[in-house]
N, C-alpha and C. Protein backbone atom coordinates (compact mmCIF):
# COMPACT_ATOMS: atom_id res chain seq x y z
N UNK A 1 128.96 92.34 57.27
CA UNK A 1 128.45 91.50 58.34
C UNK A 1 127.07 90.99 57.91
N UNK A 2 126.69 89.58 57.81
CA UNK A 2 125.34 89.13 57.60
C UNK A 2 124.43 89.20 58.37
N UNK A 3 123.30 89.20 58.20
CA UNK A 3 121.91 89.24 59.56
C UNK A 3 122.66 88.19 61.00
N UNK A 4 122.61 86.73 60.87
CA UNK A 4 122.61 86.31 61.49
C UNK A 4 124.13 86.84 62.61
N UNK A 5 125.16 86.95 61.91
CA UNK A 5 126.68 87.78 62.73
C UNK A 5 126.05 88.95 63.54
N UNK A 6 125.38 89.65 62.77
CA UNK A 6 124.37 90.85 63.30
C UNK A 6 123.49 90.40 64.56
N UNK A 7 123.14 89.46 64.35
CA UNK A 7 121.81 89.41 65.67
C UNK A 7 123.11 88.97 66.88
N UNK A 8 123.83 88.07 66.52
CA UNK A 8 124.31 87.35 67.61
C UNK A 8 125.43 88.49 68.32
N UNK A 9 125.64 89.65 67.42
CA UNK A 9 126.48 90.59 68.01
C UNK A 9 125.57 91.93 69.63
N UNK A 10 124.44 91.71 68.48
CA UNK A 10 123.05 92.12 69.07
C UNK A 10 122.93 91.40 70.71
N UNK A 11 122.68 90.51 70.56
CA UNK A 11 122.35 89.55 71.82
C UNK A 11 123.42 89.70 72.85
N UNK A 12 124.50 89.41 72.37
CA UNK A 12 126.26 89.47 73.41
C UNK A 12 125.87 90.90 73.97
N UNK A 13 125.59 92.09 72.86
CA UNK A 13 125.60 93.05 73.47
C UNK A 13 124.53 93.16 75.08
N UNK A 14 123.05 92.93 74.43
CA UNK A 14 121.47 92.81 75.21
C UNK A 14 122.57 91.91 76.25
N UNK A 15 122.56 91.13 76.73
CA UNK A 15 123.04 90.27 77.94
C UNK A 15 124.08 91.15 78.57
N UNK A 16 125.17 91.23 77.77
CA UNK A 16 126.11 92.48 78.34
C UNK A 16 125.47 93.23 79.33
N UNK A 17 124.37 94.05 78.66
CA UNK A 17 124.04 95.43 79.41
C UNK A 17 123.10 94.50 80.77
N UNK A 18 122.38 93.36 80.77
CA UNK A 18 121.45 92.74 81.53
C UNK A 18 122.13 92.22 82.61
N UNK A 19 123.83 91.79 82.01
CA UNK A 19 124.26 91.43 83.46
C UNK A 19 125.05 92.77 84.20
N UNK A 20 125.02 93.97 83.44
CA UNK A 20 125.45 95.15 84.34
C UNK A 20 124.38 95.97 85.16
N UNK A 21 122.88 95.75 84.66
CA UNK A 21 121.90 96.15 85.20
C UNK A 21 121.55 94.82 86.41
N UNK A 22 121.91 93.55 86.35
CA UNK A 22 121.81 92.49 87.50
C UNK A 22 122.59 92.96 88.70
N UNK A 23 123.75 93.34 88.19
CA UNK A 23 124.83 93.84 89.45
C UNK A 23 124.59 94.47 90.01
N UNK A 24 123.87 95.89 89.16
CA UNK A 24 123.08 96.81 89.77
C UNK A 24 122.63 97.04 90.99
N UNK A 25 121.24 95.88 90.41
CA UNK A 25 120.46 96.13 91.24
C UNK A 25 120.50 95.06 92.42
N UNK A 26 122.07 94.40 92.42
CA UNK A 26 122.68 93.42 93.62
C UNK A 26 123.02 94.29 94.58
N UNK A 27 123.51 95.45 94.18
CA UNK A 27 124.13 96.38 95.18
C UNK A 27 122.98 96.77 95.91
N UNK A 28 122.25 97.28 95.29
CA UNK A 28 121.36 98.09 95.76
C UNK A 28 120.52 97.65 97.49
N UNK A 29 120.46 98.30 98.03
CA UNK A 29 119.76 97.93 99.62
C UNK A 29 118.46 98.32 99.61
N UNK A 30 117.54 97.05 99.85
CA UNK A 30 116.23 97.05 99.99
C UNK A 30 115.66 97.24 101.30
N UNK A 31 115.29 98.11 101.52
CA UNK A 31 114.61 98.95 102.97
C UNK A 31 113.58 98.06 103.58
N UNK A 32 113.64 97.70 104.76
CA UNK A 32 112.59 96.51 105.45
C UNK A 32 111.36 97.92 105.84
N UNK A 33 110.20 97.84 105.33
CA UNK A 33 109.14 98.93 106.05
C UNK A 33 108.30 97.50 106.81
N UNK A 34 107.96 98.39 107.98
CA UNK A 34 107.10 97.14 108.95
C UNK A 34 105.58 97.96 108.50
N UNK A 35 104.53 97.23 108.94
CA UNK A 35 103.16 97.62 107.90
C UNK A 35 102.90 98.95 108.76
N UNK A 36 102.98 99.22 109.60
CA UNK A 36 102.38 100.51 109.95
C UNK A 36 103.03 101.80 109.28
N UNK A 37 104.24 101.65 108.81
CA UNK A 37 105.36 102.63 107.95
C UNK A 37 104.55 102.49 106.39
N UNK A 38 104.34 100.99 105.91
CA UNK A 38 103.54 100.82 104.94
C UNK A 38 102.26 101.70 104.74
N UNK A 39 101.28 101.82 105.59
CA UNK A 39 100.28 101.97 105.68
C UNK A 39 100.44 103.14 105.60
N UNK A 40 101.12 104.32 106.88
CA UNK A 40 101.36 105.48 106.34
C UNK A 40 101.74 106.12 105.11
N UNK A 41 102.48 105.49 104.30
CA UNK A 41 102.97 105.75 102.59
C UNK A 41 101.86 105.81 101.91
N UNK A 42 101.07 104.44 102.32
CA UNK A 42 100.57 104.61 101.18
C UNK A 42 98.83 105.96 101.57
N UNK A 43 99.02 105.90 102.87
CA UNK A 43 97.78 107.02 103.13
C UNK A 43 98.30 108.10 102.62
N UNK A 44 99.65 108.26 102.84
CA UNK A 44 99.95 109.94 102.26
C UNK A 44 100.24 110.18 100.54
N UNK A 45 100.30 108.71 100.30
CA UNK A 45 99.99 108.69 98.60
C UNK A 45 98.53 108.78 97.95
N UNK A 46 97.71 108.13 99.16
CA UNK A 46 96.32 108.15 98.72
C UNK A 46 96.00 110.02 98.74
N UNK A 47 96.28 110.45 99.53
CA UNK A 47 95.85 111.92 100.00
C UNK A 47 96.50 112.33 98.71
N UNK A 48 98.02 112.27 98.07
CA UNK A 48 98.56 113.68 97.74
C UNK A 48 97.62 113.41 96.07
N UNK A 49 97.44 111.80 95.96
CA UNK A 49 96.82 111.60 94.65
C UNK A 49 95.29 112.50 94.65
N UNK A 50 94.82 112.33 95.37
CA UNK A 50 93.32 112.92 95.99
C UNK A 50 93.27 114.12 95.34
N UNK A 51 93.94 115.13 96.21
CA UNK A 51 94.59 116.65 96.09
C UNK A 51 94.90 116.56 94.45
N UNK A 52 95.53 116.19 93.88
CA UNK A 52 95.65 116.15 92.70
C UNK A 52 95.05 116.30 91.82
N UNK A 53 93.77 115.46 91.81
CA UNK A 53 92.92 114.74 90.97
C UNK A 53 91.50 115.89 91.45
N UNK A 54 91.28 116.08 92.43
CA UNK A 54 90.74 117.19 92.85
C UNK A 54 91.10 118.58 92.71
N UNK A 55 92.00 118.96 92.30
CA UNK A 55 92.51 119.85 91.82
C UNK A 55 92.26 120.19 90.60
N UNK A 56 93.01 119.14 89.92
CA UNK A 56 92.64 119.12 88.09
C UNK A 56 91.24 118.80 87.56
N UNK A 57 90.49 118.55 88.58
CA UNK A 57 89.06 118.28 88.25
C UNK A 57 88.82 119.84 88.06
N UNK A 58 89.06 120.41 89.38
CA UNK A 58 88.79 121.65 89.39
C UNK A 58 89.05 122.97 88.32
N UNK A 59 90.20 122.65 88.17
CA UNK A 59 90.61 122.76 86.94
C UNK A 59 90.12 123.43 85.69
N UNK A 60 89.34 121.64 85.18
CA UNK A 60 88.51 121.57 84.08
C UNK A 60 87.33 122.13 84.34
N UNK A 61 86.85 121.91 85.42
CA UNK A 61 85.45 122.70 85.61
C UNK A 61 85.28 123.98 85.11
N UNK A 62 86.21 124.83 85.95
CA UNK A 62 86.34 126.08 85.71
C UNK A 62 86.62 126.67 84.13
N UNK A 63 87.15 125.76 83.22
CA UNK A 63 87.80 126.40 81.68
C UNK A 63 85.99 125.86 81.40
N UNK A 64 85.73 124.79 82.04
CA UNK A 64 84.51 124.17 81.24
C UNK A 64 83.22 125.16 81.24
N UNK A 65 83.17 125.37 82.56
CA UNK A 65 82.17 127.12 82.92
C UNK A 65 82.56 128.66 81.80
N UNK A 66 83.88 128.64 82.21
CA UNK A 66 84.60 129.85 81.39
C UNK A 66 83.90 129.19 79.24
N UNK A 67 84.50 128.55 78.67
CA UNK A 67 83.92 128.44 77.97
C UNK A 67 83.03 128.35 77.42
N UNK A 68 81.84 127.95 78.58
CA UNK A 68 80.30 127.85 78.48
C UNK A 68 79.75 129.37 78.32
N UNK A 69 80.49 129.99 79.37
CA UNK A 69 80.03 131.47 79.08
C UNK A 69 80.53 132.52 77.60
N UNK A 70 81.92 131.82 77.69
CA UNK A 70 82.24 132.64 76.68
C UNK A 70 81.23 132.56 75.30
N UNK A 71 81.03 131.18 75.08
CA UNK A 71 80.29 131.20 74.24
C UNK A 71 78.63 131.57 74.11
N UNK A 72 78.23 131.39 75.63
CA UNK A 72 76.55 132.66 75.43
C UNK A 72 77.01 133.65 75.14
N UNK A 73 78.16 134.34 75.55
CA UNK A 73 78.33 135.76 75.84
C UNK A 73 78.83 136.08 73.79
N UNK A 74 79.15 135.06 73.21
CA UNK A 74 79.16 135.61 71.59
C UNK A 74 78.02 135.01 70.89
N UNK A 75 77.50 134.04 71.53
CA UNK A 75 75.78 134.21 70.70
C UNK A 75 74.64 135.18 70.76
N UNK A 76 74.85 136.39 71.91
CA UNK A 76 74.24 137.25 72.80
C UNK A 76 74.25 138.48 71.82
């Protein structure tokens, strides 16, 4: 098979899979949220990100302390 037989087998395929992922996502049912449903999502996304990020801050602090000491405690 030459490059060019190659690509164009390539492509039939790529479209193939693009019009089974189109159908897809034809089926699929898109949920109407009215903004106050909105607004709640995204507050309880803002919070759980928060918690998160506050967490893993916390985290680092603590290895960052722990290591700070460890290392007076072997220059000592």
């Amino acid at each position: 098979m030459n490059y060019m037989e190659n690509n164009k087998k390539q492509l039939n395929h790529c479209q193939f899979e693009l019009t089974k992922q189109e159908e897809q996502f034809q089926t699929c049912q898109i949920k109407e949220l009215s903004f106050e449903q909105m607004e709640q999502q995204l507050k309880e996304l803002v919070d759980r990100e928060r918690k998160y990020l506050s967490k893993r801050n916390n985290d680092k602090l603590i290895k960052f302390k722990d290591d700070i000491s460890e290392k007076q405690r072997l220059t000592t």
